[in-house]
C-alpha atoms as a PDB file:
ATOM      1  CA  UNK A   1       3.052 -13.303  14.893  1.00  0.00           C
ATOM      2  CA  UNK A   2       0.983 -11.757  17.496  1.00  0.00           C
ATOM      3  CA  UNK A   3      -3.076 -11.385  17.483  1.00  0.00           C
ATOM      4  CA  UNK A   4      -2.866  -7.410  16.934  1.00  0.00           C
ATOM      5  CA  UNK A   5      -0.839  -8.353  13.824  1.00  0.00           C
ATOM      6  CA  UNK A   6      -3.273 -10.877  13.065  1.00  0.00           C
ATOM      7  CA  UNK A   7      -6.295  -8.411  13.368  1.00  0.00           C
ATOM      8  CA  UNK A   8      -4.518  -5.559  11.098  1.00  0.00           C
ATOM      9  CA  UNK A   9      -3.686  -8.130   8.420  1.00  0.00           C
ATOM     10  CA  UNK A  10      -7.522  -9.270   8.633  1.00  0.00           C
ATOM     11  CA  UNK A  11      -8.555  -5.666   8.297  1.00  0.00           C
ATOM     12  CA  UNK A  12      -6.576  -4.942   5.085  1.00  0.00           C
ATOM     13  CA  UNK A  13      -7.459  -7.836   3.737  1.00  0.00           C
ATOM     14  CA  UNK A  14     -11.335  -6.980   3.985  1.00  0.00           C
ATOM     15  CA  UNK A  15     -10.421  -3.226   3.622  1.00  0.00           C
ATOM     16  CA  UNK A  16      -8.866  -4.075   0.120  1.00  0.00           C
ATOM     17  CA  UNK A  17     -11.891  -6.187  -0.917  1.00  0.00           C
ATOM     18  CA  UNK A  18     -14.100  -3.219  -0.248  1.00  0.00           C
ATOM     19  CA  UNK A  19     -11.602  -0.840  -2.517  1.00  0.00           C
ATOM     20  CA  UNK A  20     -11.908  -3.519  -4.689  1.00  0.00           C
ATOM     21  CA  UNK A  21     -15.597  -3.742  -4.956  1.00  0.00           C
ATOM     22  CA  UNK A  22     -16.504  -0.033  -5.053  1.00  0.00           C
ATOM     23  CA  UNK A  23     -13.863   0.653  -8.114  1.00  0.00           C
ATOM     24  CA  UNK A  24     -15.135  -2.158 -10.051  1.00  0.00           C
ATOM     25  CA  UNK A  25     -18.999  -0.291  -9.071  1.00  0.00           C
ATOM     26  CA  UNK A  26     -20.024  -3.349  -7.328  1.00  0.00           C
ATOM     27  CA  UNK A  27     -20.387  -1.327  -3.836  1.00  0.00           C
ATOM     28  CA  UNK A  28     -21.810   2.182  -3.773  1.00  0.00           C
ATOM     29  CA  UNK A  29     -20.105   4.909  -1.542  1.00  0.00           C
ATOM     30  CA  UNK A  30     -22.162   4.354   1.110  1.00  0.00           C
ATOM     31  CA  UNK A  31     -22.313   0.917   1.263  1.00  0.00           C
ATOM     32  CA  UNK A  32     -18.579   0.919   0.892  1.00  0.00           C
ATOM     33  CA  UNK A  33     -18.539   3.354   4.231  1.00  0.00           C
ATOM     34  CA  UNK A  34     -20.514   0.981   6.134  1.00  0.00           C
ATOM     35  CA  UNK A  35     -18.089  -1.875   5.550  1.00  0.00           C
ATOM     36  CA  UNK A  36     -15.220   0.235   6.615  1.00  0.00           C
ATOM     37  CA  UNK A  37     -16.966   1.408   9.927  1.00  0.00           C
ATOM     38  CA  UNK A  38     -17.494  -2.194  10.672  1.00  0.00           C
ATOM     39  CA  UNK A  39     -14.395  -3.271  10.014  1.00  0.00           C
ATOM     40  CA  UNK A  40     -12.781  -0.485  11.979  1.00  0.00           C
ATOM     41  CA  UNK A  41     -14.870  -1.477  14.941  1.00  0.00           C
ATOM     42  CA  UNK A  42     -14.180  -5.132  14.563  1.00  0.00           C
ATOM     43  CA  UNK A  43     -10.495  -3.917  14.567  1.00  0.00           C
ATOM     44  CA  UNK A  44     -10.665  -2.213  17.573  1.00  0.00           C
ATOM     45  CA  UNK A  45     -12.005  -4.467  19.668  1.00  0.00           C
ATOM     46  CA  UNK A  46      -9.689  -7.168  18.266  1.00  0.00           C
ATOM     47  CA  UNK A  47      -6.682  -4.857  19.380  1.00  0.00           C
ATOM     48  CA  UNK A  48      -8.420  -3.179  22.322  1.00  0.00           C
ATOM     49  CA  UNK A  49      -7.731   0.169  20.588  1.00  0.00           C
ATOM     50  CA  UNK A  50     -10.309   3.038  21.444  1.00  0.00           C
END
């Protein structure tokens, strides 16, 4: 398995905890937002995807 596979099966792992979190009301729509920025960022650089 290669690292860009590695990075998008890292970011749907922590993308599915935030789902998981905001539908249970746990995480508020923003806060939920800011999770998925950072993640999409982390993702990015981990693929070197702009």
């Amino acid at each position: 398995m290669s690292e860009p596979d590695d990075a998008v099966r890292e970011y749907l792992r922590k993308v599915d905890g935030v789902f998981h979190e905001y539908e249970q009301g746990y995480m508020d729509a923003d806060a939920a937002m800011d999770a998925m920025e950072l993640y999409v960022g982390e993702l990015r650089e981990e693929t070197d995807l702009e």
